[in-house]
C-alpha atoms as a PDB file:
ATOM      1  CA  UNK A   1      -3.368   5.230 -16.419  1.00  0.00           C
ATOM      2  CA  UNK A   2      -3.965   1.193 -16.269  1.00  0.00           C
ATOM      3  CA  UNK A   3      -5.889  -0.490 -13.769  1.00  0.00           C
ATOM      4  CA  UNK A   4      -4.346  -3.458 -12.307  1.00  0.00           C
ATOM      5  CA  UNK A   5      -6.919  -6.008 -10.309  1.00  0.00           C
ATOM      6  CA  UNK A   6      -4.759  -7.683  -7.011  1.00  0.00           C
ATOM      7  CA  UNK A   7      -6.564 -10.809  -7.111  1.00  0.00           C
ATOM      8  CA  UNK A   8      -7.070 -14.510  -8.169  1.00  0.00           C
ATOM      9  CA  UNK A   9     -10.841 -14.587  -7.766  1.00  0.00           C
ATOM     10  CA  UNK A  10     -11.700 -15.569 -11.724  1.00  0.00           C
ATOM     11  CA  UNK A  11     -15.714 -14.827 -10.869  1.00  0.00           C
ATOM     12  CA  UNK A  12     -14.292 -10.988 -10.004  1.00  0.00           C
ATOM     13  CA  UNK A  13     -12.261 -10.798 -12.630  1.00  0.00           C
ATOM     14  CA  UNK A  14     -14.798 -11.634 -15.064  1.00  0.00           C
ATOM     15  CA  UNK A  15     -16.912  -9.214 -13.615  1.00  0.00           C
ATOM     16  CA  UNK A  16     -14.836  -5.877 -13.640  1.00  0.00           C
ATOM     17  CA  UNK A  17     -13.087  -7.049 -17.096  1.00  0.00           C
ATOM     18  CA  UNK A  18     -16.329  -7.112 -18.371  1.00  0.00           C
ATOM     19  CA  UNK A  19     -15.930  -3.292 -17.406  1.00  0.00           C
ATOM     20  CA  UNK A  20     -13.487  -2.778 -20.172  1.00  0.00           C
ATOM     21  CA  UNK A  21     -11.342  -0.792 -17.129  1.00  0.00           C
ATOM     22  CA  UNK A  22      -9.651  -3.529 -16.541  1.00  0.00           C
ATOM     23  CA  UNK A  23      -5.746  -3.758 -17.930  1.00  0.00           C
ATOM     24  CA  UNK A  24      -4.209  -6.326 -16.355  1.00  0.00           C
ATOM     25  CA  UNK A  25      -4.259  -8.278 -13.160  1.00  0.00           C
ATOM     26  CA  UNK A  26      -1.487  -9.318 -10.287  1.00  0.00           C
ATOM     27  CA  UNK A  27      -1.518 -12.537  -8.312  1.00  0.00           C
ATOM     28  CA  UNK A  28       0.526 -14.486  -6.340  1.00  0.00           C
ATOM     29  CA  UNK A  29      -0.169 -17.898  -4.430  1.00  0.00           C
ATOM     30  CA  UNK A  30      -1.335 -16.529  -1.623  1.00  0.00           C
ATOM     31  CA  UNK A  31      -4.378 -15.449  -3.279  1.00  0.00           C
ATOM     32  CA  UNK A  32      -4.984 -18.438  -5.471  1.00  0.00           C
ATOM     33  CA  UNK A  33      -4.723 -20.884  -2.355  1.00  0.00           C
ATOM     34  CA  UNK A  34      -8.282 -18.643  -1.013  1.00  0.00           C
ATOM     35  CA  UNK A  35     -10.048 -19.935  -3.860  1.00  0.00           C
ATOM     36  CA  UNK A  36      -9.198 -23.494  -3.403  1.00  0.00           C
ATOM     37  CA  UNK A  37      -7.778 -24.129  -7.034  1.00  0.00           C
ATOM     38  CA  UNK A  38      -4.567 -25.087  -8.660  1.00  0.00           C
ATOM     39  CA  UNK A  39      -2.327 -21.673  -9.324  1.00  0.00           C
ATOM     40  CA  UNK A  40      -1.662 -23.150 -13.049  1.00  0.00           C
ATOM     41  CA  UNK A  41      -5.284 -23.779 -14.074  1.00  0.00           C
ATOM     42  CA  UNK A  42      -6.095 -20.283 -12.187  1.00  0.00           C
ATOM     43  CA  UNK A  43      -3.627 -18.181 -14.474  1.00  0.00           C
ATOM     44  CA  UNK A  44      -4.849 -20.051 -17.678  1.00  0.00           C
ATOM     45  CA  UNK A  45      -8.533 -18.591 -16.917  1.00  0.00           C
ATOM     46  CA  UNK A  46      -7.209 -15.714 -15.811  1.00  0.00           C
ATOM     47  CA  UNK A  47      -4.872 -15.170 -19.228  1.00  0.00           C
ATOM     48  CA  UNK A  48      -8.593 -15.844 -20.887  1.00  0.00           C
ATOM     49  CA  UNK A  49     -10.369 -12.960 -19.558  1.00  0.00           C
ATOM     50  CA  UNK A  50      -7.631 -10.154 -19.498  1.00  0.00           C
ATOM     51  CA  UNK A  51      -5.981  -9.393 -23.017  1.00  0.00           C
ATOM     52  CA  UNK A  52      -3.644  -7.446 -20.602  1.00  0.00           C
ATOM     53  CA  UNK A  53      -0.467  -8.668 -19.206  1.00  0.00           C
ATOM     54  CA  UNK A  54      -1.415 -11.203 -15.864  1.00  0.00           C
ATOM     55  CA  UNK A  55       1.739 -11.589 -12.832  1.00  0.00           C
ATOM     56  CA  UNK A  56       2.438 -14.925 -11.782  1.00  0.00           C
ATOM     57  CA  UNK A  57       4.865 -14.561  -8.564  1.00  0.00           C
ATOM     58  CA  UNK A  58       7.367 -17.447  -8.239  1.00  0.00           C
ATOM     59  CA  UNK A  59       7.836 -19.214  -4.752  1.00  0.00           C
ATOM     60  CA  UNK A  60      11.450 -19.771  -5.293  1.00  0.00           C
ATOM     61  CA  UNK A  61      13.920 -17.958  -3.432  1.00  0.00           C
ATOM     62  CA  UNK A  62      17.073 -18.602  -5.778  1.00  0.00           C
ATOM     63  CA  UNK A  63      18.235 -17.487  -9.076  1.00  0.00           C
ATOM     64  CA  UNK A  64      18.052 -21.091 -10.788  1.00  0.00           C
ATOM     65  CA  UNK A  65      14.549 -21.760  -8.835  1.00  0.00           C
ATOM     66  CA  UNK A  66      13.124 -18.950 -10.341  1.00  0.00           C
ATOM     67  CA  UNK A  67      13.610 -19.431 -13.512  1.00  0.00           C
ATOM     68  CA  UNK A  68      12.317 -23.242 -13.164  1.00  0.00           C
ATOM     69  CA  UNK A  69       9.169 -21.792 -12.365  1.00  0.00           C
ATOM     70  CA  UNK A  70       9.244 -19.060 -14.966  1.00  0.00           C
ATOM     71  CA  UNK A  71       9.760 -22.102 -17.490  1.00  0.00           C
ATOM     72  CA  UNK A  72       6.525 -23.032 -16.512  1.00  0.00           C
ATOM     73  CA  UNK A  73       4.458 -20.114 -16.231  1.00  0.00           C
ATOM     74  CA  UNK A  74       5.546 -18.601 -18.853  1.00  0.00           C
ATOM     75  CA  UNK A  75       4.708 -21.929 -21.224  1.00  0.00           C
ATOM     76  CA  UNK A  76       0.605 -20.727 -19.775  1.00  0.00           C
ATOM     77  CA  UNK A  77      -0.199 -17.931 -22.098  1.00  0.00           C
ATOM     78  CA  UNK A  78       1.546 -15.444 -23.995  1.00  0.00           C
ATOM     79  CA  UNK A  79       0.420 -12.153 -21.803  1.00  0.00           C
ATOM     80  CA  UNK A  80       2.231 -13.882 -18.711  1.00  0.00           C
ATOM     81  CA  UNK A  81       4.535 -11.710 -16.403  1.00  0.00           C
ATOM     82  CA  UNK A  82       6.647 -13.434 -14.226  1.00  0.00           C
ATOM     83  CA  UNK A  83       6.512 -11.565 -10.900  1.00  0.00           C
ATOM     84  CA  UNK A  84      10.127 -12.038  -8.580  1.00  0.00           C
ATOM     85  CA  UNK A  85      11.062 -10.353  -5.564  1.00  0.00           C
ATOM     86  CA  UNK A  86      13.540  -7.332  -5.152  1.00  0.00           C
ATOM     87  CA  UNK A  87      16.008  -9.360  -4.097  1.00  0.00           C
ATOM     88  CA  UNK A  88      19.633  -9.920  -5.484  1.00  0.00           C
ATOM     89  CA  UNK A  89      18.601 -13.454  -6.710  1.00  0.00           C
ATOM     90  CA  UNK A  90      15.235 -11.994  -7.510  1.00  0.00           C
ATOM     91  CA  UNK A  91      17.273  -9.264 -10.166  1.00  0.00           C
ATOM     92  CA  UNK A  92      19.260 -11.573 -11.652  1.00  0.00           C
ATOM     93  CA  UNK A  93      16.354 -14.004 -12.603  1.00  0.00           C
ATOM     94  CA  UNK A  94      14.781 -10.679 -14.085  1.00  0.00           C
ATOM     95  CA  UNK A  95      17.958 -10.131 -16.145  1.00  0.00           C
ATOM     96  CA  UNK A  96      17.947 -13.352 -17.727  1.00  0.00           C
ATOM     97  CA  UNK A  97      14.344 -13.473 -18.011  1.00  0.00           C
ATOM     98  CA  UNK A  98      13.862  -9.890 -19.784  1.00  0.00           C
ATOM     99  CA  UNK A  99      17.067 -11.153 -22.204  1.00  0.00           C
ATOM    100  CA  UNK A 100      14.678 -14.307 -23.171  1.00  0.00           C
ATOM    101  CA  UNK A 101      12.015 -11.814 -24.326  1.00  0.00           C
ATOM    102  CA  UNK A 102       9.494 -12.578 -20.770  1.00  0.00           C
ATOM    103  CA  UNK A 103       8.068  -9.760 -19.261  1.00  0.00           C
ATOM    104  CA  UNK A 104       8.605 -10.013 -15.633  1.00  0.00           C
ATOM    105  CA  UNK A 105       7.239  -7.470 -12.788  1.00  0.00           C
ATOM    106  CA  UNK A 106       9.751  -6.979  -9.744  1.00  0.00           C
ATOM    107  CA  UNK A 107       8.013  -6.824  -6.728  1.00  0.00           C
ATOM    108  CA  UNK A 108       8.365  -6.081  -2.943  1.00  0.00           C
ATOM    109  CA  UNK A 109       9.725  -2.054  -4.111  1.00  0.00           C
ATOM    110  CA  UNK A 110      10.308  -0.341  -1.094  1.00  0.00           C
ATOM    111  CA  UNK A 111      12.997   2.851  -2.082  1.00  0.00           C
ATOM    112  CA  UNK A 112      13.450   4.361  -5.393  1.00  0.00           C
ATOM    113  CA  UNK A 113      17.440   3.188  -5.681  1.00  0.00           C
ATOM    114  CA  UNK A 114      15.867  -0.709  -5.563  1.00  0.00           C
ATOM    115  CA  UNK A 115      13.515   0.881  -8.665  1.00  0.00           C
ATOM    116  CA  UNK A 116      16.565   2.099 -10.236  1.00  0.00           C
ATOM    117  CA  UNK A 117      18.190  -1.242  -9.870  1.00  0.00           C
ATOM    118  CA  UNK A 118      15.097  -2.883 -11.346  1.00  0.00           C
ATOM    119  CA  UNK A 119      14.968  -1.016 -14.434  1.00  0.00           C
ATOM    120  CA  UNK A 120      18.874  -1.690 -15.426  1.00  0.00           C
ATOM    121  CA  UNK A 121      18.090  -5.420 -14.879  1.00  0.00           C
ATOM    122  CA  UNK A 122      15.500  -5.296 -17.746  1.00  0.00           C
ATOM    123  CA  UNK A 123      12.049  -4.947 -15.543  1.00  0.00           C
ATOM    124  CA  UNK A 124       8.873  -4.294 -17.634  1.00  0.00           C
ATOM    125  CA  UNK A 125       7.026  -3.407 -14.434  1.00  0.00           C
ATOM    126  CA  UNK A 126       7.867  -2.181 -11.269  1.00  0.00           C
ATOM    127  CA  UNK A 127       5.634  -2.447  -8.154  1.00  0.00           C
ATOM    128  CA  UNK A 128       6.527  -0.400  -5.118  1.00  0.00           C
ATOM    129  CA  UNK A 129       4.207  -0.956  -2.039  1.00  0.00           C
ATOM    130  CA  UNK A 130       3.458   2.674  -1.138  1.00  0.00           C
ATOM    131  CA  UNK A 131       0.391   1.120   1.392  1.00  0.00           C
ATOM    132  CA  UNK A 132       3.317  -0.867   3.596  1.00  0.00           C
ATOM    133  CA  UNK A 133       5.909   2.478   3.301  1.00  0.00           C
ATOM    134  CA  UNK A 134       2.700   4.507   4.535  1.00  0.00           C
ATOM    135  CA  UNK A 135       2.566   1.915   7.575  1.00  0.00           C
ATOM    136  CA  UNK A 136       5.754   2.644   8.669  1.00  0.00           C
ATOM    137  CA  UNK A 137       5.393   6.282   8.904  1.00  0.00           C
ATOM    138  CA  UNK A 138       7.148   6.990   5.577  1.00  0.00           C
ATOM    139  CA  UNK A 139       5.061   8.193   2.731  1.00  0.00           C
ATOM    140  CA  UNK A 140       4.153   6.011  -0.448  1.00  0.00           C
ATOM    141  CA  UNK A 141       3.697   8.914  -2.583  1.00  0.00           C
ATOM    142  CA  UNK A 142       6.935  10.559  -2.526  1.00  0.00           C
ATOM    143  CA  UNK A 143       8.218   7.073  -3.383  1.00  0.00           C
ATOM    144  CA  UNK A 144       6.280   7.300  -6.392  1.00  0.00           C
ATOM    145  CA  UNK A 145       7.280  10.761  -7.293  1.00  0.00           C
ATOM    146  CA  UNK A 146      11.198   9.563  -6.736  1.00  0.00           C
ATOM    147  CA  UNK A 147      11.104   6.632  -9.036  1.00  0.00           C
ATOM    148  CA  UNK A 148       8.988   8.369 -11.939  1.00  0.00           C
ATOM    149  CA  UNK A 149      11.862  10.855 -11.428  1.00  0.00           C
ATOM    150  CA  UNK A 150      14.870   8.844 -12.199  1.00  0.00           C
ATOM    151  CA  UNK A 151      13.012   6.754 -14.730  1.00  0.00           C
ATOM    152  CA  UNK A 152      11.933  10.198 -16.715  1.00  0.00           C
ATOM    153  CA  UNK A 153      15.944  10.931 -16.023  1.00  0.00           C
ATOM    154  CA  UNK A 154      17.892   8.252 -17.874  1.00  0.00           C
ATOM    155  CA  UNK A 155      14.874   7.349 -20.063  1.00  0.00           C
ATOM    156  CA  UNK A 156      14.280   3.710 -18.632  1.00  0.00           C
ATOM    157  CA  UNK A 157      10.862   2.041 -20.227  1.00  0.00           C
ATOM    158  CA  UNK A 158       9.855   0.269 -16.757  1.00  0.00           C
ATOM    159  CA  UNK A 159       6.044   0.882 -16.141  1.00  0.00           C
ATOM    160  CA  UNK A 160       5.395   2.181 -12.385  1.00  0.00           C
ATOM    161  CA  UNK A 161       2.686  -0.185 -10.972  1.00  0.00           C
ATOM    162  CA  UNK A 162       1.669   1.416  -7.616  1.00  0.00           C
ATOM    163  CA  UNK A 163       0.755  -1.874  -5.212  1.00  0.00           C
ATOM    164  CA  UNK A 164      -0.613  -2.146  -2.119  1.00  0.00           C
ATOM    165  CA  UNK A 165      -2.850   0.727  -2.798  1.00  0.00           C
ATOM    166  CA  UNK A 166      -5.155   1.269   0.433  1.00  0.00           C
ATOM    167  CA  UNK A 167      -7.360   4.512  -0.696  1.00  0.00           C
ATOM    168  CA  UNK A 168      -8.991   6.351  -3.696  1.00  0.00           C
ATOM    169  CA  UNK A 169      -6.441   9.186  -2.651  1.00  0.00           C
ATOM    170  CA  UNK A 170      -3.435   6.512  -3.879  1.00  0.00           C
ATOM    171  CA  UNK A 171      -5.170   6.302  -7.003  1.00  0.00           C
ATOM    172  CA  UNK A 172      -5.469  10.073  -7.574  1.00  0.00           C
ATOM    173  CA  UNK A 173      -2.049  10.848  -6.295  1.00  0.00           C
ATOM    174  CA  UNK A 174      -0.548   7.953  -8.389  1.00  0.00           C
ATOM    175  CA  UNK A 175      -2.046   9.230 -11.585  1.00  0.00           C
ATOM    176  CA  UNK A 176      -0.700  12.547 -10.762  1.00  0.00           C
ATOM    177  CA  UNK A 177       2.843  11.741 -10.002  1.00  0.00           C
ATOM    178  CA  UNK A 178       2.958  10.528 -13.936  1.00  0.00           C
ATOM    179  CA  UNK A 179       0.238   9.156 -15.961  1.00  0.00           C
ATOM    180  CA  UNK A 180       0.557  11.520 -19.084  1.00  0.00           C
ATOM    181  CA  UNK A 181       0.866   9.905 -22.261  1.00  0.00           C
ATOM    182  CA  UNK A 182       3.762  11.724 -23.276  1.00  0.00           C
ATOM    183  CA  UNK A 183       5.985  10.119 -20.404  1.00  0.00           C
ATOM    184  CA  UNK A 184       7.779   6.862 -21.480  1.00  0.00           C
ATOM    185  CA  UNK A 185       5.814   4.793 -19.357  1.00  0.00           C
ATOM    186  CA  UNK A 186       2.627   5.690 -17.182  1.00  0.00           C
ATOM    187  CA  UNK A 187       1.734   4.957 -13.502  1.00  0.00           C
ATOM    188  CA  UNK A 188      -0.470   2.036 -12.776  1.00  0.00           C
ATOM    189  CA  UNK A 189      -2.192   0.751  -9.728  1.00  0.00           C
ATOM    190  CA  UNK A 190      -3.297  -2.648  -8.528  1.00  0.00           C
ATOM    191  CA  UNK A 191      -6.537  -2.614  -7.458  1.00  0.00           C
ATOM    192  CA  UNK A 192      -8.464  -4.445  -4.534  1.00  0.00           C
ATOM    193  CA  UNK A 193     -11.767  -4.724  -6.224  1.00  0.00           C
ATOM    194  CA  UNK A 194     -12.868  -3.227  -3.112  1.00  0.00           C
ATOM    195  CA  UNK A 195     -11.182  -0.038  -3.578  1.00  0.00           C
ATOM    196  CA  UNK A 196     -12.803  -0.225  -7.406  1.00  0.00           C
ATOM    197  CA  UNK A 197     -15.877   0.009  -6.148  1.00  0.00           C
ATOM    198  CA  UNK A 198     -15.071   2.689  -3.661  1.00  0.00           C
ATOM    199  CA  UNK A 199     -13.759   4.725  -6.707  1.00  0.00           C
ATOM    200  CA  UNK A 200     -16.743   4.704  -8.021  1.00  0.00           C
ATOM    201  CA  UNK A 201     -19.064   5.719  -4.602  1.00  0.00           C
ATOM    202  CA  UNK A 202     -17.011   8.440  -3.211  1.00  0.00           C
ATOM    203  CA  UNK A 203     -18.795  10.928  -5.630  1.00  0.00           C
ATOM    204  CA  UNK A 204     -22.167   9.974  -4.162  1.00  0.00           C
ATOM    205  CA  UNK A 205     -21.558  10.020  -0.721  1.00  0.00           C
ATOM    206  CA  UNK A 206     -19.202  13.476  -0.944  1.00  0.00           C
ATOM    207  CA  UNK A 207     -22.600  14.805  -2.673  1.00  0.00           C
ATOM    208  CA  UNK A 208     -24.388  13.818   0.268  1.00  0.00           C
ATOM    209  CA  UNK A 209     -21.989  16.032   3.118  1.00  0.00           C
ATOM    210  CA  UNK A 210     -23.823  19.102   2.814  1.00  0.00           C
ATOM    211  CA  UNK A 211     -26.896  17.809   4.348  1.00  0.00           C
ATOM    212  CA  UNK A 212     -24.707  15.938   7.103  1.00  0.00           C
ATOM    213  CA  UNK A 213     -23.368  19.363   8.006  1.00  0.00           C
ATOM    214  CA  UNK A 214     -25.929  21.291   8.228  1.00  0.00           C
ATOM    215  CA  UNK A 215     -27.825  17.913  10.522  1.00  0.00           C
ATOM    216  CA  UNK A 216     -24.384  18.436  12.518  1.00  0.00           C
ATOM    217  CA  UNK A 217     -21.980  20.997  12.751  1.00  0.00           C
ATOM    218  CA  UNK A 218     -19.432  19.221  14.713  1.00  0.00           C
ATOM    219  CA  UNK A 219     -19.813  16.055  13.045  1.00  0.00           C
ATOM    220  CA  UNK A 220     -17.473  16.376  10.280  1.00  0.00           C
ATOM    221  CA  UNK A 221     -14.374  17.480  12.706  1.00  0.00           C
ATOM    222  CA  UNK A 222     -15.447  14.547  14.605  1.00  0.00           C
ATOM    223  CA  UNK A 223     -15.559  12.229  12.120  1.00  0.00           C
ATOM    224  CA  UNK A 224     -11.931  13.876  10.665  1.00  0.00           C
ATOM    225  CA  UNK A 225     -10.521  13.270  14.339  1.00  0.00           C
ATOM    226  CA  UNK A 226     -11.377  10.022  14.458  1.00  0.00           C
ATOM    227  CA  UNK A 227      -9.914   8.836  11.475  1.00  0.00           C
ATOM    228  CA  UNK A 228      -7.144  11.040  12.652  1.00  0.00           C
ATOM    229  CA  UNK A 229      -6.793   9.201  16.123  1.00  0.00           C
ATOM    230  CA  UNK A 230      -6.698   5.400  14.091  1.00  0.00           C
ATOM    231  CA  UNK A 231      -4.561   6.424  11.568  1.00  0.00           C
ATOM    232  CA  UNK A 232      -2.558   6.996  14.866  1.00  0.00           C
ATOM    233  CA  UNK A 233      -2.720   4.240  15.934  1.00  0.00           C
ATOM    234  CA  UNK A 234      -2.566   2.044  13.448  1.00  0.00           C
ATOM    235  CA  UNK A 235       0.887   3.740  12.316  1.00  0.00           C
ATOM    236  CA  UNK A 236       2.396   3.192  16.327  1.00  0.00           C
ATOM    237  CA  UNK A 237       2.161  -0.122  16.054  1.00  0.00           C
ATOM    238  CA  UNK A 238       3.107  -0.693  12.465  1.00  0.00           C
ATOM    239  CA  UNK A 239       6.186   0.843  13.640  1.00  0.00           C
ATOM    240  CA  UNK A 240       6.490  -0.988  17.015  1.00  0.00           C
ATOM    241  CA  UNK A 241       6.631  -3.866  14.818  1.00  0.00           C
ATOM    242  CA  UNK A 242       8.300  -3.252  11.560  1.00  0.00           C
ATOM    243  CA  UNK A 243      10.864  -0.338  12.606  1.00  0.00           C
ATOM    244  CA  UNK A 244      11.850  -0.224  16.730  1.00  0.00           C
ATOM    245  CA  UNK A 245      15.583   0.021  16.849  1.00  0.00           C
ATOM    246  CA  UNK A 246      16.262   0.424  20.634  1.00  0.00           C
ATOM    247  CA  UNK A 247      19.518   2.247  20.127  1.00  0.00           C
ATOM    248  CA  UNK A 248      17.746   5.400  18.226  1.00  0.00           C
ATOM    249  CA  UNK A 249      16.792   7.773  20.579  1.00  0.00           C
ATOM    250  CA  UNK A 250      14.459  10.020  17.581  1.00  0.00           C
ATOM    251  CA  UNK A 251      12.857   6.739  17.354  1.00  0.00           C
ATOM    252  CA  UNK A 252      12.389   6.530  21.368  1.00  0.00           C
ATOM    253  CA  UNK A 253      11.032  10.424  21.194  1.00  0.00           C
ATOM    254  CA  UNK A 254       8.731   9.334  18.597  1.00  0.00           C
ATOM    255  CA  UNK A 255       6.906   6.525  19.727  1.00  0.00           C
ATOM    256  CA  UNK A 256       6.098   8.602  22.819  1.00  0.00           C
ATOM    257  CA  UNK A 257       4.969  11.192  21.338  1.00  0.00           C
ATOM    258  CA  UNK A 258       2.657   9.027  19.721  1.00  0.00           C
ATOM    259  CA  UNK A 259       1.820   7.425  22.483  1.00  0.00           C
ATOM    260  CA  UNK A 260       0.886   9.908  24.436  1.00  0.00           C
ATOM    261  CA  UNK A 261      -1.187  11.506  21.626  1.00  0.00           C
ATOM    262  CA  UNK A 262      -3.732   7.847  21.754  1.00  0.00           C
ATOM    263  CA  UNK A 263      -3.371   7.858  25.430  1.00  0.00           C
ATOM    264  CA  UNK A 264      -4.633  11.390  25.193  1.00  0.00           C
ATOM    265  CA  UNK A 265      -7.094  11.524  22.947  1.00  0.00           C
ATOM    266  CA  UNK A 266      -7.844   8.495  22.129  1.00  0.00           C
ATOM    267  CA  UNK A 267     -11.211   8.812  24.565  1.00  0.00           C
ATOM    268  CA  UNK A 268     -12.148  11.791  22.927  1.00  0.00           C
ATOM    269  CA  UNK A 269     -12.232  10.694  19.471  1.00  0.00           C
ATOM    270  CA  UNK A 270     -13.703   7.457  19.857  1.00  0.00           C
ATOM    271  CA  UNK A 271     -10.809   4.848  19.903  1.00  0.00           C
ATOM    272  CA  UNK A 272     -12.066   3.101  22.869  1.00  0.00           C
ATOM    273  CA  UNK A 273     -14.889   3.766  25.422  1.00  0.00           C
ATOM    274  CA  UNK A 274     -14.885   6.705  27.982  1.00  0.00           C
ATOM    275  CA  UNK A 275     -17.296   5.589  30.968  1.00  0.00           C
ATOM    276  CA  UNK A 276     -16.153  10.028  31.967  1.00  0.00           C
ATOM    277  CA  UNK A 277     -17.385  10.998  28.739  1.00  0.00           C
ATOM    278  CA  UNK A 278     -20.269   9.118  28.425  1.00  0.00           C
ATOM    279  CA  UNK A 279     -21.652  10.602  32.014  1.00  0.00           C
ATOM    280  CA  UNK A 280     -20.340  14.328  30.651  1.00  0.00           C
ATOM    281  CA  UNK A 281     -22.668  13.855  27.740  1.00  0.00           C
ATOM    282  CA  UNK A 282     -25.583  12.925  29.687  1.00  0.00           C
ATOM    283  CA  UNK A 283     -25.253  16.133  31.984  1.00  0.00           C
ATOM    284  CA  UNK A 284     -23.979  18.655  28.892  1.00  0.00           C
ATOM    285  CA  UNK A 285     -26.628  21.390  27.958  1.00  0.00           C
ATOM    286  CA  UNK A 286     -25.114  21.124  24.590  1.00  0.00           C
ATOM    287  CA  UNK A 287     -27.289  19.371  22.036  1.00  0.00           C
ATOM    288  CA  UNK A 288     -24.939  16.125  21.024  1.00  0.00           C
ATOM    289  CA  UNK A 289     -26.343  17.131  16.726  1.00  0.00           C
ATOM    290  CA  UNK A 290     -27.205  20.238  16.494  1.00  0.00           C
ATOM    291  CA  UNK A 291     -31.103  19.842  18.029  1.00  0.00           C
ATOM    292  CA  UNK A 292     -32.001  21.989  20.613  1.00  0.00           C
ATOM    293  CA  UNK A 293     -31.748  21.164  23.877  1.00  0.00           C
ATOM    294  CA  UNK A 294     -33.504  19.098  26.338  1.00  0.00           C
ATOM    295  CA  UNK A 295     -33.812  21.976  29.248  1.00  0.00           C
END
């Protein structure tokens, strides 16, 4: 499995390459305009520090604009991928581009048949967004699972880069779904360098439950409804926004649902303060961690 860092920041790069776990790195000019420099002069460092292949997203929306900019980018270095939408436009500049010899990365994935179409237009890498299909109720994974299916089906060479990875679960899930050596081409993830360095203190702070539990018996069902009761809520809204058709009643019966789940709950677990419950735990002869209590 490659590691792909989602990020212009050359001083982080240069840090985790220095790692040697580092295989390549995405960017696009969103990220370079946070660090203040020109996108150009920020791939050429960039191209310096990663032997791996680097993304450099066009701006363009048309065919003919797209491959003006790939002109460009691609003159940079010779480990340049030129990153284009999943977009009609965006597939045809990948045809062209992948008959000139370029390696180009099709972004914005969000179903396996726009993976599919990807891989007949020539795409060396793939990069399906499983954090935004997660958003919207969907999830990422089986996206995964569905491309690295048709791609071990008709044999097509298009490397899987999971984006928009949000956990160290993504990670393990993504290298599960198909990052044997055998397969023609392996899963890879783009990597917040925050998640990087969660990767690496999960162990240490899984070794330290035991003592947590036996501080507080009810504090790791608390702690699993309350991720519970945002993941909630984060997912109602995400699909307030991205997904309401008004005309859907299943959609209707859905949001409710979820709705009145937070309304619910939402007290209980800790989304928002509970003047009720705070005056119940005051009065409760329970102990609130496991101590013995008061009376």
């Amino acid at each position: 499995m490659k590691i792909f860092l989602d990020t212009a920041d050359v001083a982080e790069i240069r840090e985790f390459a220095a790692s040697g776990l580092v295989d390549g790195v995405t960017t696009n000019p969103s990220l370079a305009a946070k660090t203040g420099k020109d996108y150009v002069a920020e791939l050429k460092e960039i191209c310096a520090l990663v032997p791996g292949a680097v993304s450099a997203e066009v701006l363009a929306t048309d065919t003919d604009g797209m491959l003006t900019q790939a002109a460009i980018f691609r003159k940079i270095a010779p480990n340049i991928a030129i990153k284009v939408p999943c977009t009609w436009d965006g597939l045809k500049a990948c045809k062209a581009l992948s008959q000139q010899g370029a390696m180009v990365n099709v972004t914005l994935c969000f179903s396996a048949v726009q993976a599919m179409l990807a891989a007949k237009a020539g795409a060396h890498f793939i990069s399906p967004f499983i954090g935004r299909v997660d958003d919207v109720g969907e999830d990422g994974m089986t996206l995964i699972r569905d491309i690295r299916s048709i791609y071990d089906n008709y044999g097509y060479k298009t490397e899987i880069l999971a984006a928009s990875i949000r956990s160290v679960s993504h990670v393990l899930y993504s290298a599960l779904a198909g990052a044997e050596m055998k397969k023609p081409a392996a899963n890879m993830a783009t990597r917040p360098a925050a998640i990087l360095n969660l990767d690496i203190r999960v162990p240490l702070e899984m070794s330290l439950r035991p003592t947590c539990d036996m501080m507080s018996p009810r504090m790791p069902s608390c702690l699993y409804a309350a991720e519970l009761g945002m993941n909630k809520l984060r997912n109602f809204f995400s699909f307030v926004e991205m997904r309401w058709r008004p005309c859907s009643w299943s959609t209707t019966a859905w949001l409710v649902t979820q709705f009145n789940w937070i309304a619910r709950r939402g007290p209980e677990v800790g989304l928002w303060p509970c003047q009720e419950r705070s005056e119940r735990r005051k009065t409760s002869s329970v102990p609130p961690f496991g101590g013995t209590s008061a009376a």
